[in-house]
PDB file of N, CA and C in Angstrom:
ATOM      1  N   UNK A   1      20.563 105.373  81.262  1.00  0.00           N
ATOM      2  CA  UNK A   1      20.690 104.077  80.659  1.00  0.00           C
ATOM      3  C   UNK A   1      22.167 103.705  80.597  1.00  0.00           C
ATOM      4  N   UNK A   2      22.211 102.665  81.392  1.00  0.00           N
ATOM      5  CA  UNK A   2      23.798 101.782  81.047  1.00  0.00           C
ATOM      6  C   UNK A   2      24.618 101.460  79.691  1.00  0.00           C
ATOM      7  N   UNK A   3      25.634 101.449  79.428  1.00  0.00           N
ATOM      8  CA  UNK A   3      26.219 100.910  78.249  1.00  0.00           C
ATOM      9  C   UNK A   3      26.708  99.440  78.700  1.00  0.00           C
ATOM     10  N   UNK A   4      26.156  98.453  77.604  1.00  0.00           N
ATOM     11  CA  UNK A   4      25.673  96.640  78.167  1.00  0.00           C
ATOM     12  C   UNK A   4      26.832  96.560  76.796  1.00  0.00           C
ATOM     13  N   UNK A   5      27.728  97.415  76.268  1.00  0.00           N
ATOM     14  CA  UNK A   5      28.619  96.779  75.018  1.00  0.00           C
ATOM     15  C   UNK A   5      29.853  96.124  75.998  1.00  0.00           C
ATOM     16  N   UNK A   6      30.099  96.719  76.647  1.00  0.00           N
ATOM     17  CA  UNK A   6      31.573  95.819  77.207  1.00  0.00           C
ATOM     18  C   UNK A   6      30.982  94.916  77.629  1.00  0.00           C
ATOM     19  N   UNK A   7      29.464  94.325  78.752  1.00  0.00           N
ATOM     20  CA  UNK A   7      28.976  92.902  78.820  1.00  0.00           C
ATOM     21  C   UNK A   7      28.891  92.136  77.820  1.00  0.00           C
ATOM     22  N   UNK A   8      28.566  92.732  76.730  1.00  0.00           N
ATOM     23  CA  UNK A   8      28.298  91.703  75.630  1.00  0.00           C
ATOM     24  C   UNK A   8      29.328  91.230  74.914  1.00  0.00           C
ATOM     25  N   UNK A   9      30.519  91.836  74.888  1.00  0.00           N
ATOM     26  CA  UNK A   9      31.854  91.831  74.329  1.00  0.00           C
ATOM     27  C   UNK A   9      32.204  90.673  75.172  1.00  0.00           C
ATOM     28  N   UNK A  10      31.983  90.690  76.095  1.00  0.00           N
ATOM     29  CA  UNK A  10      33.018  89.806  77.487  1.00  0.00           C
ATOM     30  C   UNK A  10      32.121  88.516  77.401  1.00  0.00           C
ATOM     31  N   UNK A  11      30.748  88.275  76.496  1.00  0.00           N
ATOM     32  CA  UNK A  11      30.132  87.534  76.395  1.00  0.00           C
ATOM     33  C   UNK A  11      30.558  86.825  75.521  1.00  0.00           C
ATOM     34  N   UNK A  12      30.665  87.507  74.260  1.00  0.00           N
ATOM     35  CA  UNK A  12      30.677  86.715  73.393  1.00  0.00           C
ATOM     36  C   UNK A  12      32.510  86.331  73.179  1.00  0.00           C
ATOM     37  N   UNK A  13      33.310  86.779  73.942  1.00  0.00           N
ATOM     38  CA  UNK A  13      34.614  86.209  74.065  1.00  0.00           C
ATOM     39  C   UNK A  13      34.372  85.204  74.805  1.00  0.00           C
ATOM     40  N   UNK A  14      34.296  85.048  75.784  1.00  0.00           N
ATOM     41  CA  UNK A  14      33.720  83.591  76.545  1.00  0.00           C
ATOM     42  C   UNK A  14      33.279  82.557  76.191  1.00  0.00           C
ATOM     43  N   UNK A  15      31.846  82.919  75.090  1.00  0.00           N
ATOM     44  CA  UNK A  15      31.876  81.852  73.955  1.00  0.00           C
ATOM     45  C   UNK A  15      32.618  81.587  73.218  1.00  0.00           C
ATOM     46  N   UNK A  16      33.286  82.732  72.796  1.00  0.00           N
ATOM     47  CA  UNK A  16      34.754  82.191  71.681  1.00  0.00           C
ATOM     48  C   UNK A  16      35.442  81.071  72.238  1.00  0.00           C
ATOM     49  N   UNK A  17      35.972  81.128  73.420  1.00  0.00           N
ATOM     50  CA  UNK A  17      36.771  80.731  74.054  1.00  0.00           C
ATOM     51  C   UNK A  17      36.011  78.994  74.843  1.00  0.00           C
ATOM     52  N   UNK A  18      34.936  78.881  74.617  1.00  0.00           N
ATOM     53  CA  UNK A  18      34.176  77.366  75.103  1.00  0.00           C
ATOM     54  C   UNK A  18      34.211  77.238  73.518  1.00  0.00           C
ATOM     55  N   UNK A  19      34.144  77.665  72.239  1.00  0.00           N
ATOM     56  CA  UNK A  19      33.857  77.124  71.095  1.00  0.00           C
ATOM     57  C   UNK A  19      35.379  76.379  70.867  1.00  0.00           C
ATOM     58  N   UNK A  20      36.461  77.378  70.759  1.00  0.00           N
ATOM     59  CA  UNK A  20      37.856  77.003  70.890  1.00  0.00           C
ATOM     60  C   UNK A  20      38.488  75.761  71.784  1.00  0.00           C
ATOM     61  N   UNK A  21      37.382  75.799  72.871  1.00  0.00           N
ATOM     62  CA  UNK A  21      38.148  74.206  73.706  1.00  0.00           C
ATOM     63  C   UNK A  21      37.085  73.308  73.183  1.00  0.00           C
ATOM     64  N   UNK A  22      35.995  73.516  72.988  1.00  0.00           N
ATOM     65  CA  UNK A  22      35.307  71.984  72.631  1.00  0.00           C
ATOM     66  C   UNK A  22      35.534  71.278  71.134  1.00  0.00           C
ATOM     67  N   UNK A  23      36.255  72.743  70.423  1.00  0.00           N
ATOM     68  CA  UNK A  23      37.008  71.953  68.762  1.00  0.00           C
ATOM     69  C   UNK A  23      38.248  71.273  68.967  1.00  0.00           C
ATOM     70  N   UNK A  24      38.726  72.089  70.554  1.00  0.00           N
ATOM     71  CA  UNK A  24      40.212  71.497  70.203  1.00  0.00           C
ATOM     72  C   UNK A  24      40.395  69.743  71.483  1.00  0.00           C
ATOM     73  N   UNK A  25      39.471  69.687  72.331  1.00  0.00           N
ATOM     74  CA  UNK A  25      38.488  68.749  72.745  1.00  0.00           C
ATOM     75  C   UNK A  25      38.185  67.945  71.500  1.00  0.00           C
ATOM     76  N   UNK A  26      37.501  68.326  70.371  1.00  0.00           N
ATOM     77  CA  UNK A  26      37.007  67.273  69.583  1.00  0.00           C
ATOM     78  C   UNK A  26      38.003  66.668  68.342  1.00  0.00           C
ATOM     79  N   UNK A  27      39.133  67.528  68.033  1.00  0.00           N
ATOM     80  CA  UNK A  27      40.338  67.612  67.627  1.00  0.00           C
ATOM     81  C   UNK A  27      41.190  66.423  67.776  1.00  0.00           C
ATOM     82  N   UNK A  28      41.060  66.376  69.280  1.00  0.00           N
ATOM     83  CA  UNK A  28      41.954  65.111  70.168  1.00  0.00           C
ATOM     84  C   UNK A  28      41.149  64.028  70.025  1.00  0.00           C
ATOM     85  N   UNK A  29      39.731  63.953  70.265  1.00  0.00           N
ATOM     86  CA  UNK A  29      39.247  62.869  69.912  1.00  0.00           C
ATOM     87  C   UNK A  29      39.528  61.848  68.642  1.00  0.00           C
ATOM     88  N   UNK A  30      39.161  62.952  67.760  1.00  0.00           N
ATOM     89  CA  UNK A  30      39.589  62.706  66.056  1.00  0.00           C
ATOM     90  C   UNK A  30      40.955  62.276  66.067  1.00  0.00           C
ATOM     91  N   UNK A  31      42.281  62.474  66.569  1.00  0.00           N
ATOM     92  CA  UNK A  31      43.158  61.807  66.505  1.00  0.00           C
ATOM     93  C   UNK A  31      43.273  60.394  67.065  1.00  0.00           C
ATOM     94  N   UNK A  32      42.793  60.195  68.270  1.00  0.00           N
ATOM     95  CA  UNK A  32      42.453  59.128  69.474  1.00  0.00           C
ATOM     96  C   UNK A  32      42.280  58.304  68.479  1.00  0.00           C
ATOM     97  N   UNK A  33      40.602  58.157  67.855  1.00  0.00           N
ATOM     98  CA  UNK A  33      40.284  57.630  67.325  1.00  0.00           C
ATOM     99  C   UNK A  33      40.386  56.863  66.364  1.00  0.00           C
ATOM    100  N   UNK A  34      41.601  58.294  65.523  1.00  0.00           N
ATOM    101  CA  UNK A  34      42.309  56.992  64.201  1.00  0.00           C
ATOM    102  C   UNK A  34      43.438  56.718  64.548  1.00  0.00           C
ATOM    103  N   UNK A  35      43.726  57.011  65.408  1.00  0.00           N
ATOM    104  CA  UNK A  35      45.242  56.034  66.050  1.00  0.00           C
ATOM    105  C   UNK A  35      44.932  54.713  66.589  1.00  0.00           C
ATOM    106  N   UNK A  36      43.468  54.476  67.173  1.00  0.00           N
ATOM    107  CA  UNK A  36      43.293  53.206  67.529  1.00  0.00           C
ATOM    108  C   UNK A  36      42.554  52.351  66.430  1.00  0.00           C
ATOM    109  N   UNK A  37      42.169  53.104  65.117  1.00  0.00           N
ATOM    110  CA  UNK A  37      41.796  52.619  64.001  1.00  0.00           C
ATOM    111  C   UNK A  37      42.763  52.038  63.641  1.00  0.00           C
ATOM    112  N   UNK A  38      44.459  52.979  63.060  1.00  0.00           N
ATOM    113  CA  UNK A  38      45.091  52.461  62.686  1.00  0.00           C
ATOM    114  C   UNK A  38      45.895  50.949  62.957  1.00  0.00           C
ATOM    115  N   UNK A  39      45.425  51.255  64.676  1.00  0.00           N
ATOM    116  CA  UNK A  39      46.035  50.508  65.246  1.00  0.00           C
ATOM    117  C   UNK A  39      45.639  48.771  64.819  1.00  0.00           C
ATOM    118  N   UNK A  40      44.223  49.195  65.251  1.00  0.00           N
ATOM    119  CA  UNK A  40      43.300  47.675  64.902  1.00  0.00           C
ATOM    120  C   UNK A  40      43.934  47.433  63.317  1.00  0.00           C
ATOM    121  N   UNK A  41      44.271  48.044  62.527  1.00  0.00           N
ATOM    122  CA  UNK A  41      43.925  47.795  61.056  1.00  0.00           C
ATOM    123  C   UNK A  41      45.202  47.027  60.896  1.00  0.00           C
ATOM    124  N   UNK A  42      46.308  47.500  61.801  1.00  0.00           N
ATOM    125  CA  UNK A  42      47.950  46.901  61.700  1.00  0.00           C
ATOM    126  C   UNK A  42      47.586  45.495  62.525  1.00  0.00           C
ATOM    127  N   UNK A  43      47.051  45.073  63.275  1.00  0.00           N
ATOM    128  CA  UNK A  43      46.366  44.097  63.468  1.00  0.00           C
ATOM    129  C   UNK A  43      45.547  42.839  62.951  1.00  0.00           C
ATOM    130  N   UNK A  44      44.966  43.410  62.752  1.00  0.00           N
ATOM    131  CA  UNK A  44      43.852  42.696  61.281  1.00  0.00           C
ATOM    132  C   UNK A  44      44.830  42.368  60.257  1.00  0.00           C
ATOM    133  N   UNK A  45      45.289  43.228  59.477  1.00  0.00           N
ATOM    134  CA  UNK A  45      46.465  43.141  58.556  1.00  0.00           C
ATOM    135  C   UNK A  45      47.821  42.068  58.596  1.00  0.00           C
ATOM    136  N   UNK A  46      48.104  42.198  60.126  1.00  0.00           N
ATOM    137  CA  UNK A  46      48.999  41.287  60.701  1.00  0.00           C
ATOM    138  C   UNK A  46      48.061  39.791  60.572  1.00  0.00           C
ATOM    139  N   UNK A  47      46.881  40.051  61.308  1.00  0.00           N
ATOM    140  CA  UNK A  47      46.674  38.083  60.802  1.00  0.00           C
ATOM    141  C   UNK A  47      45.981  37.513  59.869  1.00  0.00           C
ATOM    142  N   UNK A  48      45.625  38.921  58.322  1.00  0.00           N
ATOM    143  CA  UNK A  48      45.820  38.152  57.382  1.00  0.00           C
ATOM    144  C   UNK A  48      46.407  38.198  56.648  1.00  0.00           C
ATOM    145  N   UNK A  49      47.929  38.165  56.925  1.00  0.00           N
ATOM    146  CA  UNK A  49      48.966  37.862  56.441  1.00  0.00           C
ATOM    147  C   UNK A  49      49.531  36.717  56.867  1.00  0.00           C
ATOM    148  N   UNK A  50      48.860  36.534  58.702  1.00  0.00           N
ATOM    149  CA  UNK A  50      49.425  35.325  58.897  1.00  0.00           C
ATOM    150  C   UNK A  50      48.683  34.350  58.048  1.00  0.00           C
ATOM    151  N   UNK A  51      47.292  34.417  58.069  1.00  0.00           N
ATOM    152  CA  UNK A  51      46.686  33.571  57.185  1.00  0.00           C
ATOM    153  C   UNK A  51      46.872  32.840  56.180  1.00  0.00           C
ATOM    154  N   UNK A  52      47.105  34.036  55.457  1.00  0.00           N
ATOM    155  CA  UNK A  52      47.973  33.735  54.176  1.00  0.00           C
ATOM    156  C   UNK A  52      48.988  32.898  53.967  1.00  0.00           C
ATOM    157  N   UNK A  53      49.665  32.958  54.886  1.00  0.00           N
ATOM    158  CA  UNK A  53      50.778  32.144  54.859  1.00  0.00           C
ATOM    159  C   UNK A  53      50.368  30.772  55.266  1.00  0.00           C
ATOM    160  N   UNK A  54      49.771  30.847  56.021  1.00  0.00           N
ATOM    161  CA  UNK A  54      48.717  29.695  56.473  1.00  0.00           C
ATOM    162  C   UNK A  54      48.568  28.524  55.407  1.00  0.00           C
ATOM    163  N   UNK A  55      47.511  29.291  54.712  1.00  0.00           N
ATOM    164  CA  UNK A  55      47.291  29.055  53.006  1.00  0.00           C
ATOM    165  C   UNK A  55      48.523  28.412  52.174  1.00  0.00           C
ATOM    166  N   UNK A  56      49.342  29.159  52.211  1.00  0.00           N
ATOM    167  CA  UNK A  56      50.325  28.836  51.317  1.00  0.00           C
ATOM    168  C   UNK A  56      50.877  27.246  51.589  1.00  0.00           C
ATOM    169  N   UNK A  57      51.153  27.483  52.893  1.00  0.00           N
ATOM    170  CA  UNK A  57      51.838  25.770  53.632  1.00  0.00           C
ATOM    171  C   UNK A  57      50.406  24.970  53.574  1.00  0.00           C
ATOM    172  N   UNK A  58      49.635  25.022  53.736  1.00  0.00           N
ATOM    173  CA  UNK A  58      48.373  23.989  53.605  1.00  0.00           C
ATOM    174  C   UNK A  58      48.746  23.941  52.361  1.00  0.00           C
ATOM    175  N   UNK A  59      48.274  24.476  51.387  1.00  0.00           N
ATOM    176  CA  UNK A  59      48.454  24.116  50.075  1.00  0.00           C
ATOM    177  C   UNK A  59      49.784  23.356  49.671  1.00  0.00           C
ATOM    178  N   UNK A  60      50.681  24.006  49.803  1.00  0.00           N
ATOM    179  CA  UNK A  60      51.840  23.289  50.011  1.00  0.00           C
ATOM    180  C   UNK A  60      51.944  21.847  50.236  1.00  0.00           C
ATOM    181  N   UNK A  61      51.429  21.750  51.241  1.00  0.00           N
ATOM    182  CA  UNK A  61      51.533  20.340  52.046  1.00  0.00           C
ATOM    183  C   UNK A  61      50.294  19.749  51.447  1.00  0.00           C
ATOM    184  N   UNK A  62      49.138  20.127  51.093  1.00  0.00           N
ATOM    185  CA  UNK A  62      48.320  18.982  50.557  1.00  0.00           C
ATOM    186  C   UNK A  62      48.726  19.107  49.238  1.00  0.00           C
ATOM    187  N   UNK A  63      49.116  19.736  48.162  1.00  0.00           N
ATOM    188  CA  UNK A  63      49.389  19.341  46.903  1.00  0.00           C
ATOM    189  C   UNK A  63      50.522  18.009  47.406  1.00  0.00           C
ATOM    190  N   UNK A  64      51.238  17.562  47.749  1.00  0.00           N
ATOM    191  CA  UNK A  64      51.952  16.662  47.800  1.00  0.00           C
ATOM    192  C   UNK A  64      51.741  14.941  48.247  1.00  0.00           C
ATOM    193  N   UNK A  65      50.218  15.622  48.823  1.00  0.00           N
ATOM    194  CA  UNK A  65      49.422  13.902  49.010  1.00  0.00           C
ATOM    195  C   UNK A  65      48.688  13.290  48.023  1.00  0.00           C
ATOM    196  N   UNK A  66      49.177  11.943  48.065  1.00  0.00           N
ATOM    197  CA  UNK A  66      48.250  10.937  47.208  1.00  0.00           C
ATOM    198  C   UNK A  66      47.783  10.194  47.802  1.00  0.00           C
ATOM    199  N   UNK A  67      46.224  10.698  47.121  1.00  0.00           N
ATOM    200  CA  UNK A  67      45.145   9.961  47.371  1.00  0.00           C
ATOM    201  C   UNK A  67      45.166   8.633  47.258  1.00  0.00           C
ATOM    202  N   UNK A  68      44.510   7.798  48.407  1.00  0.00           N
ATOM    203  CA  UNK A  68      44.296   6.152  48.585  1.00  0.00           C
ATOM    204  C   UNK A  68      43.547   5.562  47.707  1.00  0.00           C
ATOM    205  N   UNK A  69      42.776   4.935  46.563  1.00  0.00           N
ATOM    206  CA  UNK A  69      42.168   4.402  46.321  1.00  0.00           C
ATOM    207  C   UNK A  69      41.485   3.010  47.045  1.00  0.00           C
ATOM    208  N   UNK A  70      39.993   2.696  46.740  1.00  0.00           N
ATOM    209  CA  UNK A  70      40.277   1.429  47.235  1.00  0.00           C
ATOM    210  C   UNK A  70      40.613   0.645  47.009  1.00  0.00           C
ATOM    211  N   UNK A  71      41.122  -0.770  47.326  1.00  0.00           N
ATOM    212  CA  UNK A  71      41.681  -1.991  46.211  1.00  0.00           C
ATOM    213  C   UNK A  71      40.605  -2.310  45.546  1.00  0.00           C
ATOM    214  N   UNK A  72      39.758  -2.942  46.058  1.00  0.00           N
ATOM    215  CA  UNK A  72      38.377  -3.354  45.555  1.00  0.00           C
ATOM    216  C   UNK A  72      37.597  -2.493  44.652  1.00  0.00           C
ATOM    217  N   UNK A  73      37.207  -2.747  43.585  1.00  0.00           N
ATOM    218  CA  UNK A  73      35.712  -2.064  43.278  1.00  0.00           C
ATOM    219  C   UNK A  73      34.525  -2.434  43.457  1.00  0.00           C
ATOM    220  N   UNK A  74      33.500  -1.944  44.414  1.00  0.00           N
ATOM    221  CA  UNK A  74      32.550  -2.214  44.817  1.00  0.00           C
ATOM    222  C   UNK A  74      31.854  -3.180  43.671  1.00  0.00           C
ATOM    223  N   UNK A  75      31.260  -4.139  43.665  1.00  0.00           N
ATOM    224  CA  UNK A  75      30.628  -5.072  42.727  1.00  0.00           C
ATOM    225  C   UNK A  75      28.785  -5.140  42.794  1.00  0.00           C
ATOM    226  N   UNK A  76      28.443  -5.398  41.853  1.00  0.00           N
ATOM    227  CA  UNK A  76      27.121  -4.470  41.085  1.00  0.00           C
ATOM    228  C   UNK A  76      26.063  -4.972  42.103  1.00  0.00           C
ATOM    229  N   UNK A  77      26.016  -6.642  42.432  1.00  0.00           N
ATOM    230  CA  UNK A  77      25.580  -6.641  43.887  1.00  0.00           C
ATOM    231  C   UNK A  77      25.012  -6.308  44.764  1.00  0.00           C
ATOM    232  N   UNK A  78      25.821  -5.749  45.445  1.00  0.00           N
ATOM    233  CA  UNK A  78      26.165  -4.793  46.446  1.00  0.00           C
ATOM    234  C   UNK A  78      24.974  -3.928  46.589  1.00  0.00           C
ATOM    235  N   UNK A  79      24.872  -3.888  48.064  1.00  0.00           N
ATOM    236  CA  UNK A  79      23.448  -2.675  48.746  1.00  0.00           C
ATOM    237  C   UNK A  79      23.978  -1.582  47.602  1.00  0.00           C
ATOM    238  N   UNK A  80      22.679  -0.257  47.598  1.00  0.00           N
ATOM    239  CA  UNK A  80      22.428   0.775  46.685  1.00  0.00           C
ATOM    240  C   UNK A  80      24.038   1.646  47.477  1.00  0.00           C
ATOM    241  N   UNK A  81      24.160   2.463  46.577  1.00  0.00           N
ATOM    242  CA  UNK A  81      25.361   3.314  46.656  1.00  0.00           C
ATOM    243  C   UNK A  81      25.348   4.561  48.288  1.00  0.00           C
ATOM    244  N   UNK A  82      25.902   4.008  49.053  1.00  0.00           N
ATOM    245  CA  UNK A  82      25.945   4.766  50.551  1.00  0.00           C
ATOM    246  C   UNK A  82      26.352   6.899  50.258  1.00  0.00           C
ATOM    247  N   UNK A  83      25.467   7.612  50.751  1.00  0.00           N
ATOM    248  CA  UNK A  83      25.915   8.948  50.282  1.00  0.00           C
ATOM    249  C   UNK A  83      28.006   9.328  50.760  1.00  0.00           C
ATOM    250  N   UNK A  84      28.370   9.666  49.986  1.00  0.00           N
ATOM    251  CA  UNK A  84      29.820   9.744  49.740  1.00  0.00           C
ATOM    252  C   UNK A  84      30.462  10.469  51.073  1.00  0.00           C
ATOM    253  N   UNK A  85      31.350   9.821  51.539  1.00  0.00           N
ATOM    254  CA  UNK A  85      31.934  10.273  52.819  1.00  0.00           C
ATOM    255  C   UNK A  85      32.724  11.736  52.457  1.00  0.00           C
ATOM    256  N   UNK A  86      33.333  12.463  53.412  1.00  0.00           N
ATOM    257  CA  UNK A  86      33.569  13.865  53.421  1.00  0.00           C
ATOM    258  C   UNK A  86      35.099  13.814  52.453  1.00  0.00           C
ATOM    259  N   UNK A  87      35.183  14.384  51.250  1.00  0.00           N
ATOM    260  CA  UNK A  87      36.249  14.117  50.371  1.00  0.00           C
ATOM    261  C   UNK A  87      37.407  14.597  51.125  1.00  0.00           C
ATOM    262  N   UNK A  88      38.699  14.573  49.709  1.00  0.00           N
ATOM    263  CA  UNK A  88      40.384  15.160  51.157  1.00  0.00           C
ATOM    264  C   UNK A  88      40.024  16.183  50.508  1.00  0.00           C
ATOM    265  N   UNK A  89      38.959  17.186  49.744  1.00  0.00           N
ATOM    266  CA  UNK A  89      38.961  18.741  50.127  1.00  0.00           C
ATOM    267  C   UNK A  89      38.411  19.444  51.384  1.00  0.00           C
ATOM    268  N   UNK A  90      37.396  18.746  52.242  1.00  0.00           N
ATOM    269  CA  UNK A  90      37.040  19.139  53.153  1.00  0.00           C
ATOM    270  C   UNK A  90      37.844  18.961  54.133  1.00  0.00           C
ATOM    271  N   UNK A  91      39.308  18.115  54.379  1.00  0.00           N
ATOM    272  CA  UNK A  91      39.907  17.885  55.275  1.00  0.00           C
ATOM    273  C   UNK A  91      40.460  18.809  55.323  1.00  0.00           C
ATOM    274  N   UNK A  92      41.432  19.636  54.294  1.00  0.00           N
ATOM    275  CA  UNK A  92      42.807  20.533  54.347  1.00  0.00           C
ATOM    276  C   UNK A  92      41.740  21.964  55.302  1.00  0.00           C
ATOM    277  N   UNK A  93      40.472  22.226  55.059  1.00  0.00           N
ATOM    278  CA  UNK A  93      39.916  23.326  55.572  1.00  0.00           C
ATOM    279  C   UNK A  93      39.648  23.075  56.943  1.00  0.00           C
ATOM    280  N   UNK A  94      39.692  21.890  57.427  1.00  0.00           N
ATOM    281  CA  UNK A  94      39.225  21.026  58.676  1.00  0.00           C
ATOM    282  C   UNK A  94      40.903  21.504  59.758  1.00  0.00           C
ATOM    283  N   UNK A  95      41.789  20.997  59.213  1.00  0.00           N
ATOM    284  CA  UNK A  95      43.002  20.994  59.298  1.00  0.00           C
ATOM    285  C   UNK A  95      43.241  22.403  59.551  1.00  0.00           C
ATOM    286  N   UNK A  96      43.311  22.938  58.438  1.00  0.00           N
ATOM    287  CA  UNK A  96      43.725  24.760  59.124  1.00  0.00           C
ATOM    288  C   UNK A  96      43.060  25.307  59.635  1.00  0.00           C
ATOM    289  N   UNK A  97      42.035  24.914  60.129  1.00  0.00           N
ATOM    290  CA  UNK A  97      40.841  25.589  61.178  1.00  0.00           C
ATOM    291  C   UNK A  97      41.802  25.146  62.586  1.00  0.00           C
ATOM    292  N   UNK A  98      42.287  24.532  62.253  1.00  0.00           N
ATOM    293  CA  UNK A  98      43.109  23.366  63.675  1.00  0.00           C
ATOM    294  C   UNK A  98      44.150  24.029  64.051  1.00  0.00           C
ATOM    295  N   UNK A  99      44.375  24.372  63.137  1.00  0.00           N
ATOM    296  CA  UNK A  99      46.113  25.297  63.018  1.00  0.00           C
ATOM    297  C   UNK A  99      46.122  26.978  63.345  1.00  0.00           C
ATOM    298  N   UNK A 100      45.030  27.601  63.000  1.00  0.00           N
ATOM    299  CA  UNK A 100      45.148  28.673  63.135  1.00  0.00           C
ATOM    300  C   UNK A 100      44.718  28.630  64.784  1.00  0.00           C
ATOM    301  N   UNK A 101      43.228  27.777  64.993  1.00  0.00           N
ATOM    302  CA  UNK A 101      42.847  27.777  66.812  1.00  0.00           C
ATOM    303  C   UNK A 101      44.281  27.108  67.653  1.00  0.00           C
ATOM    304  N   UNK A 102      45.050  26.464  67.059  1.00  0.00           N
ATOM    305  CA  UNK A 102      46.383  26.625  67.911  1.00  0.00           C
ATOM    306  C   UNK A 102      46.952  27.672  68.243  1.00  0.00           C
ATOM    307  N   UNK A 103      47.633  28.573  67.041  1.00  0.00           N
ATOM    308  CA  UNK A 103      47.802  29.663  66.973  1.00  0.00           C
ATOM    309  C   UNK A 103      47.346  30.755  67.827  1.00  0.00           C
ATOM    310  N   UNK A 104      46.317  30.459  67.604  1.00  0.00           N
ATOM    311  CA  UNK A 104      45.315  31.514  68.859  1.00  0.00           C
ATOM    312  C   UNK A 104      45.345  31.375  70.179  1.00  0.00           C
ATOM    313  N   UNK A 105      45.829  30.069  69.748  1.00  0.00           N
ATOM    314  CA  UNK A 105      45.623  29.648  71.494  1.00  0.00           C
ATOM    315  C   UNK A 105      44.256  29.371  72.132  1.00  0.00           C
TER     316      UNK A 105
END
């Protein structure tokens, strides 16, 4: 009968040695991965900050408008009350939608 201990020795080093590259294989991945995490996140981060700033000058710039009134006041008369056209809050959001798709290009 043969002695199968030095095969099995030389076996299970071999596996050592595929366990050792597929951690250090999965190792690199795990870095890959949050380097292009980080990456996206410095990204993201970058445009909402631009945003922000965005924000700030919209606001900026519409706190400083005054509103038109009409001269007239509609008189009692008059056809039933027409549903209310889009106020100047829906504009400033209209507006920086405009500004940022510039931005973007």
């Amino acid at each position: 009968m043969r002695d199968i201990r030095n095969d099995l020795q030389e076996r299970a080093d071999f596996c050592q040695d595929q366990m050792r590259s597929v951690c250090a294989q999965f190792e690199k991945m795990v870095q890959r991965l949050q380097s292009e995490r980080d990456a996206r996140l410095a990204g993201l981060n970058s445009t909402l900050a631009a945003i922000g700033k965005l924000l700030e000058y919209e606001r900026g710039t519409m706190g400083n408008v005054v509103p038109i009134k009409d001269p007239a006041p509609p008189s009692e008369e008059s056809t039933p009350p027409q549903p209310a056209a889009p106020t100047k809050e829906s504009e400033p959001a209209q507006s920086l939608i405009d500004r940022i798709r510039a931005v973007n290009g």
